[in-house]
N, C-alpha and C. Protein backbone atom coordinates (compact mmCIF):
# COMPACT_ATOMS: atom_id res chain seq x y z
N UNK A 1 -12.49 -3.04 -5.42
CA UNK A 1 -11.36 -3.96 -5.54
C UNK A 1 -10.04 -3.19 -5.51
N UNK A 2 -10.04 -1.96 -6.19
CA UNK A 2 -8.58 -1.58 -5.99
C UNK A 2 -8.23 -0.53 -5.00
N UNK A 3 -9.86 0.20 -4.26
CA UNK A 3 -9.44 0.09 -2.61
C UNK A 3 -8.91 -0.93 -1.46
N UNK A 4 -9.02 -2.16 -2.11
CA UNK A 4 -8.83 -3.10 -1.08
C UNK A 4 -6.98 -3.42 -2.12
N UNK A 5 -6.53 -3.70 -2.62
CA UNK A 5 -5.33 -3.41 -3.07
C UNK A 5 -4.69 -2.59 -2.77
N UNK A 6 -4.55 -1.62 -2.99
CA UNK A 6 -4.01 -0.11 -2.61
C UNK A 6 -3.72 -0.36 -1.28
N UNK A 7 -5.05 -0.37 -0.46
CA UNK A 7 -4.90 -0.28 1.38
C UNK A 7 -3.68 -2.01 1.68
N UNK A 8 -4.06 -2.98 1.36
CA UNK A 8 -2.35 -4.02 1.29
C UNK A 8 -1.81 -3.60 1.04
N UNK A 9 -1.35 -3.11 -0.52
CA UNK A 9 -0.34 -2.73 -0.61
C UNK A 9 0.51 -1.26 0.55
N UNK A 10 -0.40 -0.41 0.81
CA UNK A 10 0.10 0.06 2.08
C UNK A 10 -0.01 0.00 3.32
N UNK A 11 -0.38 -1.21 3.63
CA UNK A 11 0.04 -2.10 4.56
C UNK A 11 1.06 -2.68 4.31
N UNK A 12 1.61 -3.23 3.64
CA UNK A 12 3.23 -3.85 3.22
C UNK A 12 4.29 -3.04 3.05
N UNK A 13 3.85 -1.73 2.67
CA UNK A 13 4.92 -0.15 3.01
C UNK A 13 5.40 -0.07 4.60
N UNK A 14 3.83 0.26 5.43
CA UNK A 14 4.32 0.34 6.41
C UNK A 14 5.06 -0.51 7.22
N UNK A 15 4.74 -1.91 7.40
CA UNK A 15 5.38 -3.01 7.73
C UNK A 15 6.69 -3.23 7.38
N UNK A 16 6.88 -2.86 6.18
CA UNK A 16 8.62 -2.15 5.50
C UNK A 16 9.07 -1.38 6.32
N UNK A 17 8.45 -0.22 6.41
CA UNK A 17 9.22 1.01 7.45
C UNK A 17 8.99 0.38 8.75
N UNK A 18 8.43 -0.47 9.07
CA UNK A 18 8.62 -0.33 10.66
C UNK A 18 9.83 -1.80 10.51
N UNK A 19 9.94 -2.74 9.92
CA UNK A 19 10.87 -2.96 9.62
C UNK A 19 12.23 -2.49 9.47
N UNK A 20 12.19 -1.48 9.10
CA UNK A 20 13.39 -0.38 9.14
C UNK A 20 13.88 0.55 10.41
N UNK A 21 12.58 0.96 10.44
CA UNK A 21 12.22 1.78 12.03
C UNK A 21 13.43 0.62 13.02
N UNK A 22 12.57 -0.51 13.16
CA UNK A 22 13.07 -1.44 14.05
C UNK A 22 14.22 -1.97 14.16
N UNK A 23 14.38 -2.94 12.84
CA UNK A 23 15.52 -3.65 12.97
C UNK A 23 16.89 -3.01 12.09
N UNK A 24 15.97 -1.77 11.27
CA UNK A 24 17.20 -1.33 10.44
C UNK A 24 17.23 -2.53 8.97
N UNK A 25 16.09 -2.80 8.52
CA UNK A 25 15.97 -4.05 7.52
C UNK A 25 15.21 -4.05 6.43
N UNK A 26 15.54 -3.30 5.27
CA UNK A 26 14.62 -3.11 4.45
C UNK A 26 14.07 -4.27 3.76
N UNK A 27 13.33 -4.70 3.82
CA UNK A 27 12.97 -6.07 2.99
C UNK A 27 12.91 -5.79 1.76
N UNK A 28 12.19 -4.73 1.18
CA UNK A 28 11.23 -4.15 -0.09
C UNK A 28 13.37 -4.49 -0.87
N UNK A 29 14.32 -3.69 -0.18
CA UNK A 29 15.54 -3.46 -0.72
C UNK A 29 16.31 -5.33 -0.93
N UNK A 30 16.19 -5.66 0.17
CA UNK A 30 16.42 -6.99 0.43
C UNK A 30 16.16 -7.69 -1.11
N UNK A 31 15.06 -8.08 -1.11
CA UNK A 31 13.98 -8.78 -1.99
C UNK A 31 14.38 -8.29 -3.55
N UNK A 32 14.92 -6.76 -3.76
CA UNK A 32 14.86 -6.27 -5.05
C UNK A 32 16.24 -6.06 -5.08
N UNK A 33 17.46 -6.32 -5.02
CA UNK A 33 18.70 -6.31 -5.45
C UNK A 33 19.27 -4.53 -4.22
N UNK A 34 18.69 -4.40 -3.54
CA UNK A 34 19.19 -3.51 -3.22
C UNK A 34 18.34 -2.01 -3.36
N UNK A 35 18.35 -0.97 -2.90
CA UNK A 35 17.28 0.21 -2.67
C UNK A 35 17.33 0.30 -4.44
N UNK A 36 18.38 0.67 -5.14
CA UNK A 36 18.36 1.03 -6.37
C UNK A 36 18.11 0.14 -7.27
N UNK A 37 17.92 -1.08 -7.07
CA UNK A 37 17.58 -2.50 -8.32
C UNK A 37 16.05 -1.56 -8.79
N UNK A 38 16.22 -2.25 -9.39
CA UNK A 38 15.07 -2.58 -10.83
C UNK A 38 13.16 -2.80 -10.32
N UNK A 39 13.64 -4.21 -9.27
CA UNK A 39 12.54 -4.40 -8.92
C UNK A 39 12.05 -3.48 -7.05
N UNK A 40 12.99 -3.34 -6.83
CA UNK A 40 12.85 -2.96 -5.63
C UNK A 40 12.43 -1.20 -5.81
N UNK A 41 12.60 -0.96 -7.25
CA UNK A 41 12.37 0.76 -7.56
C UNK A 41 11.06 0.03 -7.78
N UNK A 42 10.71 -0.94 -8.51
CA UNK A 42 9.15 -0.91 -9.08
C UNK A 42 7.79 -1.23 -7.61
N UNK A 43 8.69 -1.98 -6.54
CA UNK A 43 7.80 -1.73 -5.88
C UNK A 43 7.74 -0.87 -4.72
N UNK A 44 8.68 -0.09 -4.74
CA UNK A 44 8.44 1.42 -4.36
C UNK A 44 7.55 1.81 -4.74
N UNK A 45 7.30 2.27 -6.33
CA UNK A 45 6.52 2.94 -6.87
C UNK A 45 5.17 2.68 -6.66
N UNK A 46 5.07 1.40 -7.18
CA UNK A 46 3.70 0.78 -6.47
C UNK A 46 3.04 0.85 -5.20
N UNK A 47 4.07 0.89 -4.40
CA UNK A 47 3.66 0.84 -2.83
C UNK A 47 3.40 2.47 -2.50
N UNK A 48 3.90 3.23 -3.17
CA UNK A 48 3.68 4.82 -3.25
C UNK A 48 2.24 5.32 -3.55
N UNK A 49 2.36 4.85 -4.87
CA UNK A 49 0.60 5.07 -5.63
C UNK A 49 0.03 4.71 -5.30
N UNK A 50 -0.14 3.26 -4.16
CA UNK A 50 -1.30 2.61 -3.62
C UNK A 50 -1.76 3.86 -2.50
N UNK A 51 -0.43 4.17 -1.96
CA UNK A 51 -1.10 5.26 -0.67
C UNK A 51 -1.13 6.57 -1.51
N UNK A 52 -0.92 6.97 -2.24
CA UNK A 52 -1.72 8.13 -2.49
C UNK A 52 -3.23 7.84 -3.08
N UNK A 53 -3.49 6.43 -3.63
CA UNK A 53 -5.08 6.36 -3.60
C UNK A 53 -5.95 5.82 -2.37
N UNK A 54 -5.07 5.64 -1.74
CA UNK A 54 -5.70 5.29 -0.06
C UNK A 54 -5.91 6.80 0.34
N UNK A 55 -4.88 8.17 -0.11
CA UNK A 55 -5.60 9.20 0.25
C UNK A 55 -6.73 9.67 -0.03
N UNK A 56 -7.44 8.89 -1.15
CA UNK A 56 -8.46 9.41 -1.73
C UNK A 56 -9.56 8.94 -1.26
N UNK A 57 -9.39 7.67 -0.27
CA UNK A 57 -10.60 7.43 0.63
C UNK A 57 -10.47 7.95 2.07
N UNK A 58 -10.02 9.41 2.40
CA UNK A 58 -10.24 10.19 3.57
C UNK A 58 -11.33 11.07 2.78
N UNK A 59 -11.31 11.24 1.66
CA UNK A 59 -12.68 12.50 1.33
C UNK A 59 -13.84 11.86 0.41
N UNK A 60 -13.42 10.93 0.39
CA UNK A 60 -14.92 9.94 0.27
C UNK A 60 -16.13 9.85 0.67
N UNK A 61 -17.30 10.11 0.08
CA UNK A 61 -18.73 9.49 1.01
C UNK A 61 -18.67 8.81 1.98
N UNK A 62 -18.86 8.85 3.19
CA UNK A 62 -18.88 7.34 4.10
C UNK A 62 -19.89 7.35 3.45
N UNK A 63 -21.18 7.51 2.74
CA UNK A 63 -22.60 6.41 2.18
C UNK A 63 -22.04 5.99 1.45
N UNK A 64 -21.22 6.20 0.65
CA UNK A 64 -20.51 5.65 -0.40
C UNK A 64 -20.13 4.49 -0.72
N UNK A 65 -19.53 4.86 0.46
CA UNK A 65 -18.50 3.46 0.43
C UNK A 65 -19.33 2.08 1.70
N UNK A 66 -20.33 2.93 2.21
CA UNK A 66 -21.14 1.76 3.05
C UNK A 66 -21.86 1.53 2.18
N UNK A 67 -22.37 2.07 1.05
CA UNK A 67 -23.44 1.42 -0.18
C UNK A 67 -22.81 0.69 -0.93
N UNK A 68 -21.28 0.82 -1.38
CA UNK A 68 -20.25 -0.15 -1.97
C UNK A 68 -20.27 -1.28 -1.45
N UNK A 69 -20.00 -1.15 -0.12
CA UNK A 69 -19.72 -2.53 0.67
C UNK A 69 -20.96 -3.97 0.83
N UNK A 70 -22.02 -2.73 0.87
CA UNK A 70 -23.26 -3.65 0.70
C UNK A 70 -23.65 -4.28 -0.27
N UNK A 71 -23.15 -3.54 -1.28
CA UNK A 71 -23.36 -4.40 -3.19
C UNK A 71 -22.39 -5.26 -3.21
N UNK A 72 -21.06 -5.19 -2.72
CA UNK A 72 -20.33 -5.94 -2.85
C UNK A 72 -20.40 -7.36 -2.26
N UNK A 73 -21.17 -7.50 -0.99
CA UNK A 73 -21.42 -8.79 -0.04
C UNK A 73 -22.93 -9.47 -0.51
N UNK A 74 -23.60 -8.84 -1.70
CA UNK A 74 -25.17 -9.21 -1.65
C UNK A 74 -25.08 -10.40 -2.80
């Protein structure tokens, strides 16, 4: 469950930056009073820590996580 969190939540990072990339439009800033508000720092942070535990499924078991997936759907 909080591989599948983490990986949205950095999916909604990147979609931010390419947002930015693109139109020059931060939403994450938009949405939270501005890059430095309150909420827009908190989901920085969040959106940060999700991808550094998304790094942690590059050195993962693939049995692992295909034996996860299978308990999870049974």
């Amino acid at each position: 469950m909080i591989d599948r969190i983490a990986l949205i939540l950095s999916i909604i990072g990147g979609l931010n930056w390419g947002l930015v990339g693109i139109f020059q439009f931060d939403l994450v800033a938009w949405l939270g009073g501005g890059q430095n508000g309150v909420l827009a720092r908190i989901i920085y942070i969040v959106v940060g820590l999700a991808a550094i535990w998304c790094v942690s499924l590059l050195f993962r078991d693939s049995d692992v996580l295909e034996d996860h997936s299978i308990g999870n759907h049974a």
